[in-house]
Each structure stands twice: as structure tokens, then as C-alpha cells.
C-alpha atoms as a PDB file:
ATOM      1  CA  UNK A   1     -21.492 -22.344   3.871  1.00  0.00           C
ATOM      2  CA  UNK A   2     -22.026 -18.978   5.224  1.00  0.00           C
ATOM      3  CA  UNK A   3     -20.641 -20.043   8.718  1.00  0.00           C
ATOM      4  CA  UNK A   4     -17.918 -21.893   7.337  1.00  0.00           C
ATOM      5  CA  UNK A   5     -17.358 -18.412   5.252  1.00  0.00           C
ATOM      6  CA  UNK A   6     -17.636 -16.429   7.989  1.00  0.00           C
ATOM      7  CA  UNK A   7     -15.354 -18.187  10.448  1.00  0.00           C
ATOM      8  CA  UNK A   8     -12.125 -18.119   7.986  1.00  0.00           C
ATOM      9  CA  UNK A   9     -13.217 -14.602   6.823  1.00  0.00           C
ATOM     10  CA  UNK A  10     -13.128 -13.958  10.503  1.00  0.00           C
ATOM     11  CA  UNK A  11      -9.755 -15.710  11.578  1.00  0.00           C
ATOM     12  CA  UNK A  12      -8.051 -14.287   8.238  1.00  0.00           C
ATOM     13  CA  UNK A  13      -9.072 -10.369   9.052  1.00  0.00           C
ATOM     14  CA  UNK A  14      -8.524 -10.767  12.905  1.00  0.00           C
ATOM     15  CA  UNK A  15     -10.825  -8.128  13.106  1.00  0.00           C
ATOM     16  CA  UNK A  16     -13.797  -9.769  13.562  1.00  0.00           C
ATOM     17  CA  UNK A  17     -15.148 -12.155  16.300  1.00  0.00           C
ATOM     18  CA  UNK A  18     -13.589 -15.572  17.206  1.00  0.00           C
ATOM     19  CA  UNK A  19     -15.623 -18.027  17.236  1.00  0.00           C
ATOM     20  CA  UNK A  20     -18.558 -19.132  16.124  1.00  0.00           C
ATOM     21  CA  UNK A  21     -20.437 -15.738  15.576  1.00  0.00           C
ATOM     22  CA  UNK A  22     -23.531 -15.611  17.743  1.00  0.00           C
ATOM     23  CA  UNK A  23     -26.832 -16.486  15.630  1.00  0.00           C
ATOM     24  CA  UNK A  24     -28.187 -12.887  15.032  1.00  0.00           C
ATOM     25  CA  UNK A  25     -25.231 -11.322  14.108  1.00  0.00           C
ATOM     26  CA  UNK A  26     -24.979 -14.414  11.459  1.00  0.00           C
ATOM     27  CA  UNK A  27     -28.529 -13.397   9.950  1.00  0.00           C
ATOM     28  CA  UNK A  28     -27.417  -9.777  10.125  1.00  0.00           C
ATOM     29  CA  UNK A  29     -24.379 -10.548   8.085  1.00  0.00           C
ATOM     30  CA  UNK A  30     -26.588 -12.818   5.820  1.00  0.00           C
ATOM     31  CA  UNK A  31     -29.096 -10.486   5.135  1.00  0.00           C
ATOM     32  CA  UNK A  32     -26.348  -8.020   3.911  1.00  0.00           C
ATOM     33  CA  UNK A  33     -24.651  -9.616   2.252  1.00  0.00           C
ATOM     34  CA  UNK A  34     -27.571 -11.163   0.162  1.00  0.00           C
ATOM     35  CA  UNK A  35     -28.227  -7.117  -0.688  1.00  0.00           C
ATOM     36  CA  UNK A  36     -25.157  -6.386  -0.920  1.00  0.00           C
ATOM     37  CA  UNK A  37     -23.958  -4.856  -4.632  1.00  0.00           C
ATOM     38  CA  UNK A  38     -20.791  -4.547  -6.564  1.00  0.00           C
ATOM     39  CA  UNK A  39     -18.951  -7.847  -4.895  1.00  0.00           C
ATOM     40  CA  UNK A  40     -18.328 -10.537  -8.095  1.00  0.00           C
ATOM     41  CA  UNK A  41     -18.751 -13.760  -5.867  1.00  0.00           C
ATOM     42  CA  UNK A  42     -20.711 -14.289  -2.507  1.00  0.00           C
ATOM     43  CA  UNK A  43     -17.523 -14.947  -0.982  1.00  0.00           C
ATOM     44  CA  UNK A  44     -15.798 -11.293  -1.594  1.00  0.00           C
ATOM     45  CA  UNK A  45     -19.107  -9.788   0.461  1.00  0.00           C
ATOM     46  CA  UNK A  46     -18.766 -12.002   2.919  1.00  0.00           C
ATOM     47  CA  UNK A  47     -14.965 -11.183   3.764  1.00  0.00           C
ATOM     48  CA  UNK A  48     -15.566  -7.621   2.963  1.00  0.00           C
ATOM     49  CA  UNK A  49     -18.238  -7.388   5.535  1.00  0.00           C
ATOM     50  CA  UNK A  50     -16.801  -9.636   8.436  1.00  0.00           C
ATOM     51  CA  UNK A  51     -13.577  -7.464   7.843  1.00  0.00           C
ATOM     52  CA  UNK A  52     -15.079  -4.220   7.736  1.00  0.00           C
ATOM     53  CA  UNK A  53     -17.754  -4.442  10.391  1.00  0.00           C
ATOM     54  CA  UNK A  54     -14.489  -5.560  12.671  1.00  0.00           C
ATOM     55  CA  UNK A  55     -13.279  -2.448  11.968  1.00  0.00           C
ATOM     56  CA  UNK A  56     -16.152   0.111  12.745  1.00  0.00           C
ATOM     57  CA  UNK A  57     -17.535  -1.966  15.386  1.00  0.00           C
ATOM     58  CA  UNK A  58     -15.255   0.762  18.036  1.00  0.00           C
ATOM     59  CA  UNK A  59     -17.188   3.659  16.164  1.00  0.00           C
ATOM     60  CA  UNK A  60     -20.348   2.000  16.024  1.00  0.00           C
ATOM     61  CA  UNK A  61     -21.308  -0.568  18.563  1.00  0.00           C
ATOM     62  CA  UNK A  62     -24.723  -1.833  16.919  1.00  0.00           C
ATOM     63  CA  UNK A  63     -24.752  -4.689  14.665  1.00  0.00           C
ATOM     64  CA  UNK A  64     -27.591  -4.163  12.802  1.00  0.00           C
ATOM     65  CA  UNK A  65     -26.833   0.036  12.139  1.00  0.00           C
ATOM     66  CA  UNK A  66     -23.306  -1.519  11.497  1.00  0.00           C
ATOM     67  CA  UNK A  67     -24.074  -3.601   8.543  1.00  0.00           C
ATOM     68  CA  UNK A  68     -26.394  -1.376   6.890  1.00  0.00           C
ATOM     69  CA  UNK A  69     -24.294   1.540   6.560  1.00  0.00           C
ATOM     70  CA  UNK A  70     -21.090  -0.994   5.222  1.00  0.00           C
ATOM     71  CA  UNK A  71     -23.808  -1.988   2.873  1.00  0.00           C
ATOM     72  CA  UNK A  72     -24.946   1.845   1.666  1.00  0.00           C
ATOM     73  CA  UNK A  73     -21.132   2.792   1.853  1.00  0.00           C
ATOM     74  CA  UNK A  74     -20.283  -0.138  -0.786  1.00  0.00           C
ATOM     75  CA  UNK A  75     -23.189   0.748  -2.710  1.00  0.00           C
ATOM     76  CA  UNK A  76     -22.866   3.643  -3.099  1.00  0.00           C
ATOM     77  CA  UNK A  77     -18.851   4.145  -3.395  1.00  0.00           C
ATOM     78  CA  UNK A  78     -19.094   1.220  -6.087  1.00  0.00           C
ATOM     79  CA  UNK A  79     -21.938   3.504  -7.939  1.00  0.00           C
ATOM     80  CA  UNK A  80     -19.046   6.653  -7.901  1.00  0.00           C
ATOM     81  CA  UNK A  81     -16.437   4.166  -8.599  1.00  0.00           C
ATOM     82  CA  UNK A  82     -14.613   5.081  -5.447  1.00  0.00           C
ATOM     83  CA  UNK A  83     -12.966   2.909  -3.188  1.00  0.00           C
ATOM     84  CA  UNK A  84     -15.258   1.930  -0.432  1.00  0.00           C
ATOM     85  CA  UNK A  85     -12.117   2.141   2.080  1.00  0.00           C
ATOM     86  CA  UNK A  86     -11.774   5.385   1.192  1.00  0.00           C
ATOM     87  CA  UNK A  87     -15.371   6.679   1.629  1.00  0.00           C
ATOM     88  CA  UNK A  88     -14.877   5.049   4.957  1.00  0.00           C
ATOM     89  CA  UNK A  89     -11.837   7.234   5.808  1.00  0.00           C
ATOM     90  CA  UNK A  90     -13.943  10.641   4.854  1.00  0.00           C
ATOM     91  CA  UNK A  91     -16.612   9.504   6.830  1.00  0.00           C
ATOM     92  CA  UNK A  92     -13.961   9.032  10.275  1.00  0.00           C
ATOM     93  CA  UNK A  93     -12.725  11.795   9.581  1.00  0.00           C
ATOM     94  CA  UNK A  94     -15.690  14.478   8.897  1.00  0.00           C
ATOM     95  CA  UNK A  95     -18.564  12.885  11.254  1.00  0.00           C
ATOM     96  CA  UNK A  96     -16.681   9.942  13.520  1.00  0.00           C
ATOM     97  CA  UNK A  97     -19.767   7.946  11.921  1.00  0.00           C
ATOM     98  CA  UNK A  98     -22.602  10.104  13.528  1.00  0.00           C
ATOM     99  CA  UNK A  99     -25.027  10.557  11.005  1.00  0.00           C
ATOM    100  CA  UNK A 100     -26.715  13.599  12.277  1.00  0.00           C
ATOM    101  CA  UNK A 101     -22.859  15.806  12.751  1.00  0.00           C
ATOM    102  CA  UNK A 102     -23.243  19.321  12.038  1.00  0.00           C
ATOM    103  CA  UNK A 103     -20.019  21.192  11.384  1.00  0.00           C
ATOM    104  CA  UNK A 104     -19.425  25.389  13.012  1.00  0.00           C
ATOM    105  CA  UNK A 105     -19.914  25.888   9.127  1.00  0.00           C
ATOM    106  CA  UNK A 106     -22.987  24.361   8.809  1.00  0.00           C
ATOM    107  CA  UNK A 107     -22.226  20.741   6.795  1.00  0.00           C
ATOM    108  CA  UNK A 108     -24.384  18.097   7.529  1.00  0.00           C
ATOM    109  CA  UNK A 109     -24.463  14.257   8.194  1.00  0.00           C
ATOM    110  CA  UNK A 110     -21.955  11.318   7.671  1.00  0.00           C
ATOM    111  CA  UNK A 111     -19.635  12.949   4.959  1.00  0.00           C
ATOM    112  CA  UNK A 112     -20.534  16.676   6.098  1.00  0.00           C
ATOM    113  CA  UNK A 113     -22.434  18.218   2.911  1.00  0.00           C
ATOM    114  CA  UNK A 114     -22.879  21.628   2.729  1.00  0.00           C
ATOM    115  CA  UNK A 115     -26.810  22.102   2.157  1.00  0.00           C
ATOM    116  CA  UNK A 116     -26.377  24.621  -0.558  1.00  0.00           C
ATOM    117  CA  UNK A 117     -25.307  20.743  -2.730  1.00  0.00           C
ATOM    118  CA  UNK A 118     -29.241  19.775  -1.949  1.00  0.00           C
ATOM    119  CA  UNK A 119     -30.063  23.256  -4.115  1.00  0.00           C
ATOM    120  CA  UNK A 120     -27.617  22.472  -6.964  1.00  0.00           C
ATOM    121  CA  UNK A 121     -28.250  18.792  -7.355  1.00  0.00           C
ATOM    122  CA  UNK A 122     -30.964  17.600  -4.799  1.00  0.00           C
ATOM    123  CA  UNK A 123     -34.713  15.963  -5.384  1.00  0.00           C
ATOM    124  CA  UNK A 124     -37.447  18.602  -3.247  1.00  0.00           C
ATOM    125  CA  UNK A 125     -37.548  16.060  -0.295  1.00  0.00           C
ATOM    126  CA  UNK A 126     -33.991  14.763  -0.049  1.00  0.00           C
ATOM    127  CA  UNK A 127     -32.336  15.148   3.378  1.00  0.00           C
ATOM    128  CA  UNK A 128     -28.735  15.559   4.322  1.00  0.00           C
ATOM    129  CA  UNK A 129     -29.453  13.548   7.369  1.00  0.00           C
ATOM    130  CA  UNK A 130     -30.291  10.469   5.578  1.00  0.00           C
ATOM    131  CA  UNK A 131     -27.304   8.397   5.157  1.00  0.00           C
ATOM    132  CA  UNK A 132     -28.058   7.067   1.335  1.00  0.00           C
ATOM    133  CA  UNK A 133     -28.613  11.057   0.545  1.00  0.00           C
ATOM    134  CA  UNK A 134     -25.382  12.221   1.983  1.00  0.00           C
ATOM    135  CA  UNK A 135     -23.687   9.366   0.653  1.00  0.00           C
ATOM    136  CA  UNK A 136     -24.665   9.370  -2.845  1.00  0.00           C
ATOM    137  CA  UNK A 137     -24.075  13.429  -2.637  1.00  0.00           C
ATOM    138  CA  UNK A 138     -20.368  13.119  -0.955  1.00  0.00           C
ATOM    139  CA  UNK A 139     -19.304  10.353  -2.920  1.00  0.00           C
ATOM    140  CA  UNK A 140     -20.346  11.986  -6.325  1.00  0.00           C
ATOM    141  CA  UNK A 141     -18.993  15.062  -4.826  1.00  0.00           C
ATOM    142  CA  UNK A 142     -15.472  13.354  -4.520  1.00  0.00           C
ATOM    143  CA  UNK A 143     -15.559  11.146  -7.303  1.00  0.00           C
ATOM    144  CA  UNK A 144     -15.970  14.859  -9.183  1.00  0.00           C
ATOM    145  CA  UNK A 145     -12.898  16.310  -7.668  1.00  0.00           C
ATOM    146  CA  UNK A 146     -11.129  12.940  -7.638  1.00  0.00           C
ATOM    147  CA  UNK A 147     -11.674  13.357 -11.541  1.00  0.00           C
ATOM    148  CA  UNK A 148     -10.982  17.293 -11.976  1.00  0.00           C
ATOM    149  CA  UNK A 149      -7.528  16.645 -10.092  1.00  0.00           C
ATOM    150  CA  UNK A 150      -6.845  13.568 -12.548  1.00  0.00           C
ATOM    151  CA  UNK A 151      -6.381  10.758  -9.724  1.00  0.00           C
ATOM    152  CA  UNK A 152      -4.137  13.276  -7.377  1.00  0.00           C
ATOM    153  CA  UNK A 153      -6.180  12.172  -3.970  1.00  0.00           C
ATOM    154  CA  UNK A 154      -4.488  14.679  -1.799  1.00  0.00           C
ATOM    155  CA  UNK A 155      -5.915  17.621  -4.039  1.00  0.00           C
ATOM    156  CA  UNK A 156      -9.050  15.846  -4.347  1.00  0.00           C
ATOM    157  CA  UNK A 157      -9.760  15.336  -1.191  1.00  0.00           C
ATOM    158  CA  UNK A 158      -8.823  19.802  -0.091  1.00  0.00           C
ATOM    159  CA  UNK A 159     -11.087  20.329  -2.639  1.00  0.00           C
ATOM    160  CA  UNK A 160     -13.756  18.348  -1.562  1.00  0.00           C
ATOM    161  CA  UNK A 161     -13.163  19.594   2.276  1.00  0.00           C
ATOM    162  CA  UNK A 162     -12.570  23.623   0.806  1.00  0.00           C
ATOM    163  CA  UNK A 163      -9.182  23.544   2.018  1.00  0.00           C
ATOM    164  CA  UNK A 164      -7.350  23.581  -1.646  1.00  0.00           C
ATOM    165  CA  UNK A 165      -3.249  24.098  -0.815  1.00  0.00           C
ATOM    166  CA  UNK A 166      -3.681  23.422   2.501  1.00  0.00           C
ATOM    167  CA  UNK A 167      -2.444  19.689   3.486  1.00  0.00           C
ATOM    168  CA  UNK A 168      -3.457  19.058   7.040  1.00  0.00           C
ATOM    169  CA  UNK A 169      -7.156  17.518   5.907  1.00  0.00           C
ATOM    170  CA  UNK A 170      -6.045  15.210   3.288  1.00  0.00           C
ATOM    171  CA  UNK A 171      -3.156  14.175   5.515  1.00  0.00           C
ATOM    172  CA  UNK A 172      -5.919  13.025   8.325  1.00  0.00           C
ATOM    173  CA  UNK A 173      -8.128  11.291   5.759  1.00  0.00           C
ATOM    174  CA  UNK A 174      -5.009   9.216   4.176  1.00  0.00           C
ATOM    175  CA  UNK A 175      -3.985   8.364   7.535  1.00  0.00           C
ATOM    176  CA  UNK A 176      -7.230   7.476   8.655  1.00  0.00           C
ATOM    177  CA  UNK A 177      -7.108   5.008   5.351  1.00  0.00           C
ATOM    178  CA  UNK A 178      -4.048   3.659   6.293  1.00  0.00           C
ATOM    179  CA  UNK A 179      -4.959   3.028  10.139  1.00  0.00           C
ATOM    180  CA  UNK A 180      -8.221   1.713   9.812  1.00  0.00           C
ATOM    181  CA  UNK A 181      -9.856   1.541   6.517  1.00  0.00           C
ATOM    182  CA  UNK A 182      -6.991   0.287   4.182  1.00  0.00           C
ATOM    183  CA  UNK A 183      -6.944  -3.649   3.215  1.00  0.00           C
ATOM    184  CA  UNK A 184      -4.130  -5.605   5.034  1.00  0.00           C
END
């Protein structure tokens, strides 16, 4: 079932590999999908997966480091109630996907949190560099904004970069959704 899944997920997203998928990335893609949360049927992680991992396999070559942060993002944007896609988008745009980014003004990891956040709302031994930290932070960071702008993502999204009134960030994140990120 999970091959069968896999090719038509695969030949329907043309973003993933043609083919019969080679047997380890199969149990990769098994084993996340089987932890996956938020998806209502088997069959919505399984395209979700196969279509996204197509997608960030040019920012992030390894399977197995692949999956697992698809997995956290989903997680973790389902927990906010944001739009994985769009977590996705932040992510390309803050830290290209390198976990351990540090921005000139001192943000850290995949979403670029500030570390004063780890003060106002962190646990003693959490870590900006660990991707479910930063994740869970930025995506209840923007879910906040999201909220305080009432649904208006372009203000949501200069807020959450500190660039309120300004246009050119939320412009690079919505058009980093719409290349890459957004479901065709």
C-alpha cells in the first residue's frame, strides 16, 4: 500500500522521484509518516510528505534530516494552527534551512529567534538551536501576530521579522510561498 501510495503521490506532485523509490528512502518515508500528526487519513501524510520532501530536497540533500524536519514543521505548525506551507516559507526565507543561522542581529536557528524569546517564554535548558525549540517558539510567535493583525499575513509576518510598515520581508516570504511552498 505504501508503495502503491507513494508512486501516485509521486507522479501526481512531480516533485518527487520517478520510479520506484529506492528501499531506504521508502522506510524513511514510512517511519514518518507513521509519526506523523495532524493528517486525517494515512494517505494525506503520505502525499504531503512525498510532495514536500520533493520540494526541500534542493535545500536539504539528506533524506533522513529531510523527513524529520517536514515532520517537526507539520507538528508543530498544526499545534499553532498555521499552515505548514507557510512555516516552510519563513524558514527559506530567514535560515535557507540551516538550523544553526545566526543573523548580524543576533537571531538564532531555522526561523531566526531572537534569544531574549527563551527569557520571556523558554524552559532553563531550551536551545534556539534545536529545531523543535525554535519551531514551537517561531510558530507561536507568528501564530501571535498572525492573530493581533486579525488574519492580515503581510502585517503579521513585519511584525514577526521587526520590520512593521516596511513591505520588502513579507513580500519575500509570500513569494517564497508561492514559488516553492504553496500547494499546486
Amino acid at each position: 500500500m505504501l508503495a502503491t501510495g507513494l508512486l501516485l503521490c509521486a507522479a501526481a506532485a512531480h516533485a518527487g522521484p520517478i520510479g520506484e523509490p529506492d528501499p531506504e528512502l521508502r522506510a524513511l518515508l514510512a517511519k514518518n509518516i507513521d509519526a506523523a500528526d495532524g493528517f486525517e487519513h494515512r494517505y494525506d501524510a503520505e502525499v504531503w510528505f512525498v510532495d514536500m520532501s520533493g520540494r526541500l530536497q534542493p535545500f536539504m540533500a539528506d533524506d533522513a534530516q529531510r523527513l524529520q524536519l517536514l515532520r517537526i514543521v507539520h507538528s508543530e505548525a498544526r499545534r499553532a494552527k498555521l499552515a505548514p506551507e507557510l512555516v516552510m516559507s519563513v524558514i527559506e526565507v530567514e535560515s535557507r534551512f540551516n538550523r544553526y543561522a545566526i543573523s548580524r542581529s543576533g537571531a538564532q536557528g531555522l526561523m531566526q529567534i531572537m534569544p531574549f524569546w527563551l527569557k520571556e517564554i523558554g524552559k532553563p535548558d531550551d536551545n534556539l538551536f534545536h529545531t523543535r525549540t525554535n519551531l514551537r517558539m517561531g510558530c507561536t510567535i507568528l501564530k501571535y501576530y498572525l492573530d493581533k493583525e486579525r488574519g492580515n499575513l503581510i502585517n503579521a509576518l513585519a511584525r514577526y521579522n521587526g520590520s512593521y510598515g516596511k513591505p520588502d520581508y513579507p513580500m519575500l516570504v509570500v513569494n517564497a510561498l508561492n514559488r516553492h511552498w504553496y500547494r499546486r
